[in-house]
Protein backbone atom coordinates (compact mmCIF):
# COMPACT_ATOMS: atom_id res chain seq x y z
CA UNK A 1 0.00 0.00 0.00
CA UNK A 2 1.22 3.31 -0.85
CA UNK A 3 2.34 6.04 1.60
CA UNK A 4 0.72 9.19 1.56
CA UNK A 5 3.19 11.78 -0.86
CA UNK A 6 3.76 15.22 1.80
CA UNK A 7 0.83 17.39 0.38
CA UNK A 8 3.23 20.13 -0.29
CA UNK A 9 5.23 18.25 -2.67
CA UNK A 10 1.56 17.31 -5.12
CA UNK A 11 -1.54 18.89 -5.98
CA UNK A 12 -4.43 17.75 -7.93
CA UNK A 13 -4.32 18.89 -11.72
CA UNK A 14 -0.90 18.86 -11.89
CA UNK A 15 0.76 18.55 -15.27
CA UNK A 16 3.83 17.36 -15.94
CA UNK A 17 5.67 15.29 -18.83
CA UNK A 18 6.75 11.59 -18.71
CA UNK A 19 10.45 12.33 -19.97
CA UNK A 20 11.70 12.26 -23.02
CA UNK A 21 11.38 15.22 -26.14
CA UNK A 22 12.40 15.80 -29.36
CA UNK A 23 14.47 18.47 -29.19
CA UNK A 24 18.69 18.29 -29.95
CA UNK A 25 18.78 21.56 -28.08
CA UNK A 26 18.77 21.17 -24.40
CA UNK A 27 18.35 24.77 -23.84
CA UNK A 28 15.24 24.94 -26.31
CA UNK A 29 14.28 22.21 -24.23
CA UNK A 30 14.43 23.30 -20.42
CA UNK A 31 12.66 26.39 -21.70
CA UNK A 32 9.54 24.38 -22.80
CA UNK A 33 8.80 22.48 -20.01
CA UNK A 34 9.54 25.39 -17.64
CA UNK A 35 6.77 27.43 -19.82
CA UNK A 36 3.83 24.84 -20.04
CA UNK A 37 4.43 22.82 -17.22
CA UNK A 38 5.55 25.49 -14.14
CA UNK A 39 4.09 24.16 -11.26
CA UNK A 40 5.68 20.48 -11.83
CA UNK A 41 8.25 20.84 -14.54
CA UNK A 42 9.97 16.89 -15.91
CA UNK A 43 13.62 17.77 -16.51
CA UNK A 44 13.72 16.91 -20.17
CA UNK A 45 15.28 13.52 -21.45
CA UNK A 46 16.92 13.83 -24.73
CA UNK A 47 17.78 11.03 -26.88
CA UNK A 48 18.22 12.92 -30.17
CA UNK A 49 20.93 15.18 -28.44
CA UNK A 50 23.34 12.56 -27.55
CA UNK A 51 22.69 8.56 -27.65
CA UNK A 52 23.86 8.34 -24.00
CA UNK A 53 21.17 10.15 -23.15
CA UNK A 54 18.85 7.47 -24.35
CA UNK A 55 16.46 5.73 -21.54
CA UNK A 56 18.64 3.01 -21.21
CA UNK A 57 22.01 4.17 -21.97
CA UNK A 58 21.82 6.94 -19.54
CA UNK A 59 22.09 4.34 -16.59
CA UNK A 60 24.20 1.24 -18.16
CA UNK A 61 26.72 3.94 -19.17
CA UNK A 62 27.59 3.53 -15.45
CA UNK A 63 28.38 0.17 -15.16
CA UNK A 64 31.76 -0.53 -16.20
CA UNK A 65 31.43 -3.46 -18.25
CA UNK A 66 28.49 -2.23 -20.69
CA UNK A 67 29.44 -0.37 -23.48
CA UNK A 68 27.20 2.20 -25.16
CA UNK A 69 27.34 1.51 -29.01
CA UNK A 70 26.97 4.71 -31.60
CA UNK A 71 23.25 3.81 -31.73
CA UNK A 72 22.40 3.72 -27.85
CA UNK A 73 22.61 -0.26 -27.58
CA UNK A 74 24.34 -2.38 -24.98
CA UNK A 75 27.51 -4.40 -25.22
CA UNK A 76 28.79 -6.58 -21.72
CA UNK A 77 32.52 -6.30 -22.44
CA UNK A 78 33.44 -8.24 -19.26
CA UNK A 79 32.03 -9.97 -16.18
CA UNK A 80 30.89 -7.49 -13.49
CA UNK A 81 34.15 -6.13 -12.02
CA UNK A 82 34.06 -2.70 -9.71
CA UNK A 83 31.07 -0.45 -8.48
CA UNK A 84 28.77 1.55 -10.92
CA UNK A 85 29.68 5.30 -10.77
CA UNK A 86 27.54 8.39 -11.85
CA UNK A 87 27.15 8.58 -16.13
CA UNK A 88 29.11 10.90 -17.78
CA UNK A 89 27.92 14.46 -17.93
CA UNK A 90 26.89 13.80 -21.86
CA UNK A 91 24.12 11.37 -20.33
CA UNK A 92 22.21 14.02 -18.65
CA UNK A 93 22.36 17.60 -21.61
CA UNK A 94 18.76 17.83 -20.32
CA UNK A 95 18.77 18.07 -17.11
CA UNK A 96 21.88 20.00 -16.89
CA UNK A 97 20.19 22.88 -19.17
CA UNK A 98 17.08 22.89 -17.00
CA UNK A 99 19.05 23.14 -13.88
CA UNK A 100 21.18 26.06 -15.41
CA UNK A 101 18.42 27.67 -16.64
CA UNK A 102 16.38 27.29 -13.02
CA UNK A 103 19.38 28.61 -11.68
CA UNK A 104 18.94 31.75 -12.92
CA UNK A 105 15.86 32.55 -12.00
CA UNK A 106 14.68 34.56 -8.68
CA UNK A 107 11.76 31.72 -8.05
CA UNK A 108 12.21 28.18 -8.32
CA UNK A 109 9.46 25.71 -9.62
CA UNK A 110 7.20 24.50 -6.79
CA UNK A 111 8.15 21.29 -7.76
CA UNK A 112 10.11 19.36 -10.41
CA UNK A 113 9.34 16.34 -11.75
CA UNK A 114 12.58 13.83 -13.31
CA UNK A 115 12.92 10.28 -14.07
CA UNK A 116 15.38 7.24 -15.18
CA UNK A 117 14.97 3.86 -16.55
CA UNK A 118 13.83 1.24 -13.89
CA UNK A 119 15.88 -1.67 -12.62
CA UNK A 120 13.30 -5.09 -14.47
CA UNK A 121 13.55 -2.61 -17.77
CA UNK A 122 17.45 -2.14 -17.60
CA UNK A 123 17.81 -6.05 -16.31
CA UNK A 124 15.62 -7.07 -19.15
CA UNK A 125 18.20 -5.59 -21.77
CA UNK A 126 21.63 -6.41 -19.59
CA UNK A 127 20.16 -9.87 -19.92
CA UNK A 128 19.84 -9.70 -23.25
CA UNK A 129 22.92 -8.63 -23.76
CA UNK A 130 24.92 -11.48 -22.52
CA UNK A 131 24.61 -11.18 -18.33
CA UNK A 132 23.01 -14.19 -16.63
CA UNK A 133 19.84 -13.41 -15.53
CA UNK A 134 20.42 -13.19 -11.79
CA UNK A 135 23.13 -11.00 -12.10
CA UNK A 136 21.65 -8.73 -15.29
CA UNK A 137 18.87 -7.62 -12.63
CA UNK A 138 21.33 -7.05 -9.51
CA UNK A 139 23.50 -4.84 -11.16
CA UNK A 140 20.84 -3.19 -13.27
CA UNK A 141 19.18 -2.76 -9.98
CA UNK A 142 22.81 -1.13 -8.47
CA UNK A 143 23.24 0.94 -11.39
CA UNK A 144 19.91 2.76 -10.86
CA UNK A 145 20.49 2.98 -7.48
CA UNK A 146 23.55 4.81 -7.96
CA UNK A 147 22.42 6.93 -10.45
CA UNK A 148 18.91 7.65 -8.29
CA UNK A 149 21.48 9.37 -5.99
CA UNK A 150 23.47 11.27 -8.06
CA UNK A 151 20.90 12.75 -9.68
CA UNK A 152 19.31 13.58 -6.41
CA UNK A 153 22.53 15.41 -5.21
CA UNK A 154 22.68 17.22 -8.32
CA UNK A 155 19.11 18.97 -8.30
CA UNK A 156 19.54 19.45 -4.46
CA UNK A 157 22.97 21.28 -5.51
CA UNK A 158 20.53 23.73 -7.56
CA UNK A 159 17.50 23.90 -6.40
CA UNK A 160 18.21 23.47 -2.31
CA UNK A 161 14.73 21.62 -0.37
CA UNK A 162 12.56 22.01 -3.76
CA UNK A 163 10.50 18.50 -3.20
CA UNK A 164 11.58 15.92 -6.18
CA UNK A 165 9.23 13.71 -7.75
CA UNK A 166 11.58 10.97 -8.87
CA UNK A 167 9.82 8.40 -11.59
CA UNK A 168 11.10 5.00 -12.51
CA UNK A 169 10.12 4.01 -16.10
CA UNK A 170 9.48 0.55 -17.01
CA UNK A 171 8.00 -0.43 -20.16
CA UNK A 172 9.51 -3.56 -19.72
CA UNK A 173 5.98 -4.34 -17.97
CA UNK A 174 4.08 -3.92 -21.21
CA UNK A 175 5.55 -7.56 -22.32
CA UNK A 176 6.50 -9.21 -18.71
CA UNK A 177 4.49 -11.94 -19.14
CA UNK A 178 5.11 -12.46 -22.62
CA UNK A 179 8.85 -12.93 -21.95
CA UNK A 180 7.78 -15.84 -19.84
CA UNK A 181 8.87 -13.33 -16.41
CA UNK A 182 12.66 -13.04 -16.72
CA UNK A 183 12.70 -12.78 -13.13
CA UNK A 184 10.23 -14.67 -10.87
CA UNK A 185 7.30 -12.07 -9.74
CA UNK A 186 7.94 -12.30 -6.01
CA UNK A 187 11.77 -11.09 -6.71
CA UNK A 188 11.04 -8.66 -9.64
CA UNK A 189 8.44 -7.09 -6.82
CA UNK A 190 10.89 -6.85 -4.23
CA UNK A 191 14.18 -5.92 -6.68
CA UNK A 192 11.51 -2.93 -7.83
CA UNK A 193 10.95 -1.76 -4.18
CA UNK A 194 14.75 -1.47 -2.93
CA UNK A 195 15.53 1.05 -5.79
CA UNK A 196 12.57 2.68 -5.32
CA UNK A 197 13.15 2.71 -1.17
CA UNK A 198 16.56 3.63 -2.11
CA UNK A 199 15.03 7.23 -3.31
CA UNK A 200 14.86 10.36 -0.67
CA UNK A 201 11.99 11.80 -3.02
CA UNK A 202 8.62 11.32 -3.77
CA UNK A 203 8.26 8.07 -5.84
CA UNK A 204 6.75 7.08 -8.99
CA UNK A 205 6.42 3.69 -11.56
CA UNK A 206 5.70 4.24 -14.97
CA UNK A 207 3.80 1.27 -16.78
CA UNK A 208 3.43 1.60 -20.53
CA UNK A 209 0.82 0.71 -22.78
CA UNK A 210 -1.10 -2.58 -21.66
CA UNK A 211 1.28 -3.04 -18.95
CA UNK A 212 1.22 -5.17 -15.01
CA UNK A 213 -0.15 -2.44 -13.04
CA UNK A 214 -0.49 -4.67 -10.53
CA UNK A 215 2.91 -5.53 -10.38
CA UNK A 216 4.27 -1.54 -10.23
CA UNK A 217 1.49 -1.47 -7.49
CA UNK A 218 3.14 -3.95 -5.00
CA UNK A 219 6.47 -2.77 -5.35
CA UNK A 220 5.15 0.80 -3.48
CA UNK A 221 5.51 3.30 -5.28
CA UNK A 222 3.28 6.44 -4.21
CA UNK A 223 2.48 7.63 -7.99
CA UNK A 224 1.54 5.14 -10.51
CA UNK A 225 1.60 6.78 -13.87
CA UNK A 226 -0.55 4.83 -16.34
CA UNK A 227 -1.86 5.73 -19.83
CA UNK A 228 -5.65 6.27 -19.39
CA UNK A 229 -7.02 3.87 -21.95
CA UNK A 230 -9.44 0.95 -21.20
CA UNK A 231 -6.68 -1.46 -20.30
CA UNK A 232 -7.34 -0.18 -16.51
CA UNK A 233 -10.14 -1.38 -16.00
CA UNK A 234 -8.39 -4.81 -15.92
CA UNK A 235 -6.64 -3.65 -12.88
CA UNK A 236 -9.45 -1.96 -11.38
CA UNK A 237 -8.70 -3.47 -8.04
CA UNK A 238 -5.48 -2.95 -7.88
CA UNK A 239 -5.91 1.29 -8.70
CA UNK A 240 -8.74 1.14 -6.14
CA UNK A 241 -6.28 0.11 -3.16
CA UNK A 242 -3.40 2.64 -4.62
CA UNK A 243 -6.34 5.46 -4.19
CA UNK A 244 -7.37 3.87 -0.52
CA UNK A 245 -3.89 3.98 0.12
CA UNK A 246 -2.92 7.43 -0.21
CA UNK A 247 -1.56 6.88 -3.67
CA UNK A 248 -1.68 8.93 -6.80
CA UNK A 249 -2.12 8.29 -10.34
CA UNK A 250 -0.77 10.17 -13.01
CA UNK A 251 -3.25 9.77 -16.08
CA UNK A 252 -1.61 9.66 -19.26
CA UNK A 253 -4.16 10.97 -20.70
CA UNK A 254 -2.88 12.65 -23.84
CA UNK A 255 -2.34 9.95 -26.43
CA UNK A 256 1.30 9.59 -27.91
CA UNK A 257 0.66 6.95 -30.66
CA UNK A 258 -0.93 9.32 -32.80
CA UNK A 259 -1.19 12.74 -34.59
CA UNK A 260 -2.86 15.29 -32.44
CA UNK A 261 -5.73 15.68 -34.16
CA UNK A 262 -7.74 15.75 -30.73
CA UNK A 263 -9.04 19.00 -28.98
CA UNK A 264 -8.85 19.01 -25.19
CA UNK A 265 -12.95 18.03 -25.06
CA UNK A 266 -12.67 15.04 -26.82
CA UNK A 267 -9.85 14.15 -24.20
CA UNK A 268 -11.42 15.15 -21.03
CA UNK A 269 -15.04 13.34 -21.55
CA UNK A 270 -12.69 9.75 -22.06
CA UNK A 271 -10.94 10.82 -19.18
CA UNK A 272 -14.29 11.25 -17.59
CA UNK A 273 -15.74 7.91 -18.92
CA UNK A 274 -12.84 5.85 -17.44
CA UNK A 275 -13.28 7.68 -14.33
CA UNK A 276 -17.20 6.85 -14.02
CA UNK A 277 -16.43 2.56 -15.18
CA UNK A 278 -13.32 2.77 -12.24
CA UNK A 279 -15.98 3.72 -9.67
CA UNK A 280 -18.74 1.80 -10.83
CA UNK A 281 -15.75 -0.92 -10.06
CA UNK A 282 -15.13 0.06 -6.61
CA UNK A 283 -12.65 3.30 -6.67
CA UNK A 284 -13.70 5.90 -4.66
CA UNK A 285 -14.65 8.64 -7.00
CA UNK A 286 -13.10 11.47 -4.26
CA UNK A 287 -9.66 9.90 -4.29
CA UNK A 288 -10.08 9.43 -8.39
CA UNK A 289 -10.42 13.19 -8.64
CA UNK A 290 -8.23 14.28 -5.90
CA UNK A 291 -5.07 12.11 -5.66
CA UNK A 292 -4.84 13.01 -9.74
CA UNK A 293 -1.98 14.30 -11.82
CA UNK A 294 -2.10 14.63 -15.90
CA UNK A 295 0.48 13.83 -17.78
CA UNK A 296 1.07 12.31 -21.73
CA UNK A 297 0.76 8.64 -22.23
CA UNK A 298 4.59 8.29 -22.61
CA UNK A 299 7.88 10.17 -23.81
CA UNK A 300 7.05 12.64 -26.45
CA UNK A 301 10.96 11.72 -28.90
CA UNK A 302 8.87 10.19 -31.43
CA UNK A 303 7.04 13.64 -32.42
CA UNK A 304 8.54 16.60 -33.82
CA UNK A 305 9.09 19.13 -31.65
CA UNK A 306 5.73 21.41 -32.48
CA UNK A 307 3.58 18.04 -31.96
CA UNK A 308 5.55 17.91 -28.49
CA UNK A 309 4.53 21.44 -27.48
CA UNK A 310 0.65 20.59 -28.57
CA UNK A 311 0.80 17.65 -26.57
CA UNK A 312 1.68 19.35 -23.51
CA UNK A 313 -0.05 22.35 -23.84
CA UNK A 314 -2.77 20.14 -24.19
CA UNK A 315 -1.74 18.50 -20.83
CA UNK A 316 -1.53 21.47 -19.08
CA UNK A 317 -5.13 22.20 -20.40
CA UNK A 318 -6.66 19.15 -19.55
CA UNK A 319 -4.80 19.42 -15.65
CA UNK A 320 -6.59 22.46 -14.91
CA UNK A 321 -9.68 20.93 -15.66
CA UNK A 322 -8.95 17.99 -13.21
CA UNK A 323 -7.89 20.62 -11.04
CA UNK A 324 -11.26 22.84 -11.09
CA UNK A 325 -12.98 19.33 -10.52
CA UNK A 326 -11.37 18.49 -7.52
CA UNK A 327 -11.80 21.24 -6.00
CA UNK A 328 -15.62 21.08 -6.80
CA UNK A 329 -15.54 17.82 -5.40
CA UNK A 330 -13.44 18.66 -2.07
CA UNK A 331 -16.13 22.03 -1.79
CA UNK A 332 -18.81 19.28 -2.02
CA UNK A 333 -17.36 16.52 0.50
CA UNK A 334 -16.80 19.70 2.99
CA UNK A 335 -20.31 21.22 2.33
């Protein structure tokens, strides 16, 4: 069951991005997110800029026996040999320009929002790439772990006691039981919850597409960020006790697998019809409304960069609807 996230650190109708953008220019890019998405800014990922700062390159590049190949994939040169140390500077062009550019300013965000690969997803590919299974997850799991915390130091350098809300993405959960469960449930579960334990922010799991909810649930994170498409209902349960809990869902609710044809009204009543089929199936429709962020359905480096903007302009629109509604509802519950 999920903690309760300090209220200071979320607020319903927040929007915020998942992670990754377009742009090559990291500068262009801090700029953007600071502009639609001020009161929870994501610290841009950028895989066009440099392929180290691809999702899963941006953590393996600190193990020393992966090697990052001209087009972001993973070699094992070696057996394990030595502690993972904090990527190179290359790996992070993002986040370094938002910091920088944060820096300068008399008033910080509120908030910021940032996020890294998660341990099954990197394990999955170390695997892959020649590591024995039990050993591709433990150091994957190290090598977040250590990067969780340098990261962490570095925004704290900048931005002081700003609260973090620190992400883990797996899409690896989107096929986990198609790939037969690399690692046995019980231990995926519990290899999931020390990184995200290992954190000293607020904590999130990202689950793409059609992916174990259920599974992100139990390892306890306090935000689950989910694309809002009918593939919840299958885990109706399992949002129910995140809500009960304290929990927070960030609703992907912007589609990424398409042109953004869409106006926000077309968005917001499917929003509204998932909501209204989770409560008919036992989540409480307070906590639905309430413990709510908005965000994309995933990274936004497949679109150019004005389909980016739309989509989180969009975002941002569709938040402060959320937001007006929960504080109808709150007004309501009080009255």
């Amino acid at each position: 069951m999920a903690d309760a996230p300090d209220p200071t650190v979320l607020d319903p109708g927040l929007a915020t991005g998942i992670g990754s953008l377009p742009h090559a220019d990291a500068q262009l890019a801090a700029g953007l997110v600071l502009e639609v998405h001020p009161d929870l800014p994501s610290t841009p990922q950028l895989p066009r800029r440099s392929v180290r700062e691809q999702m899963l390159a941006q953590v393996a590049s600190s193990l020393p026996e992966v090697e990052v190949g001209p087009d972001g994939g993973l070699t094992v040169r070696a057996e394990p040999a030595g502690q993972p140390t904090a990527a190179a500077a290359d790996a992070f062009g993002g986040l370094t320009a938002f910091l920088e550019l944060v820096s300068g300013r008399a008033e910080p965000p509120p908030r910021v929002k940032t996020q890294l690969a998660g341990p099954l997803t990197l394990g999955t590919a170390l695997a892959r790439a020649g590591l024995a299974v039990p050993r591709a997850f433990r150091r994957a799991a190290v090598a977040v772990m250590v990067t969780i915390a340098a990261v962490e130091r570095l925004i704290a350098s900048h931005l002081g006691g700003v609260p973090l809300l620190f992400v883990l993405d797996e899409p690896v959960l989107a096929s986990w039981s198609d790939l037969g469960e690399p690692l046995p449930r019980d231990e995926a579960i519990d290899l999931l919850s020390e990184v995200l334990a290992s954190s000293r922010s607020v904590t999130g799991v990202h689950v793409c597409g059609d992916g174990d909810v259920r599974l992100a649930y139990e390892a306890g994170p306090q935000v689950l960020a989910v694309p809002a498409t009918p593939h919840l209902l299958d885990h109706a349960g399992t949002l129910a006790r995140h809500l009960d809990g304290g929990g927070w869902v960030a609703w992907g609710a912007v589609p990424t697998d398409r042109p953004l044809g869409e106006g926000v009204d077309v968005l917001w009543r499917r929003l509204v019809t998932l909501w209204c089929e989770l409560t008919r199936r036992g989540a409480d429709p307070r906590a639905v409304r309430t413990q709510a962020l908005i965000t994309p359905a995933c990274g936004l480096a497949g679109h150019g960069p004005t389909q980016a903007r739309r989509a989180l302009e969009l975002t941002r629109t569709l938040a402060e609807r959320v937001g007006d509604q929960a504080v109808a509802t709150r007004l309501t519950v009080g009255a």
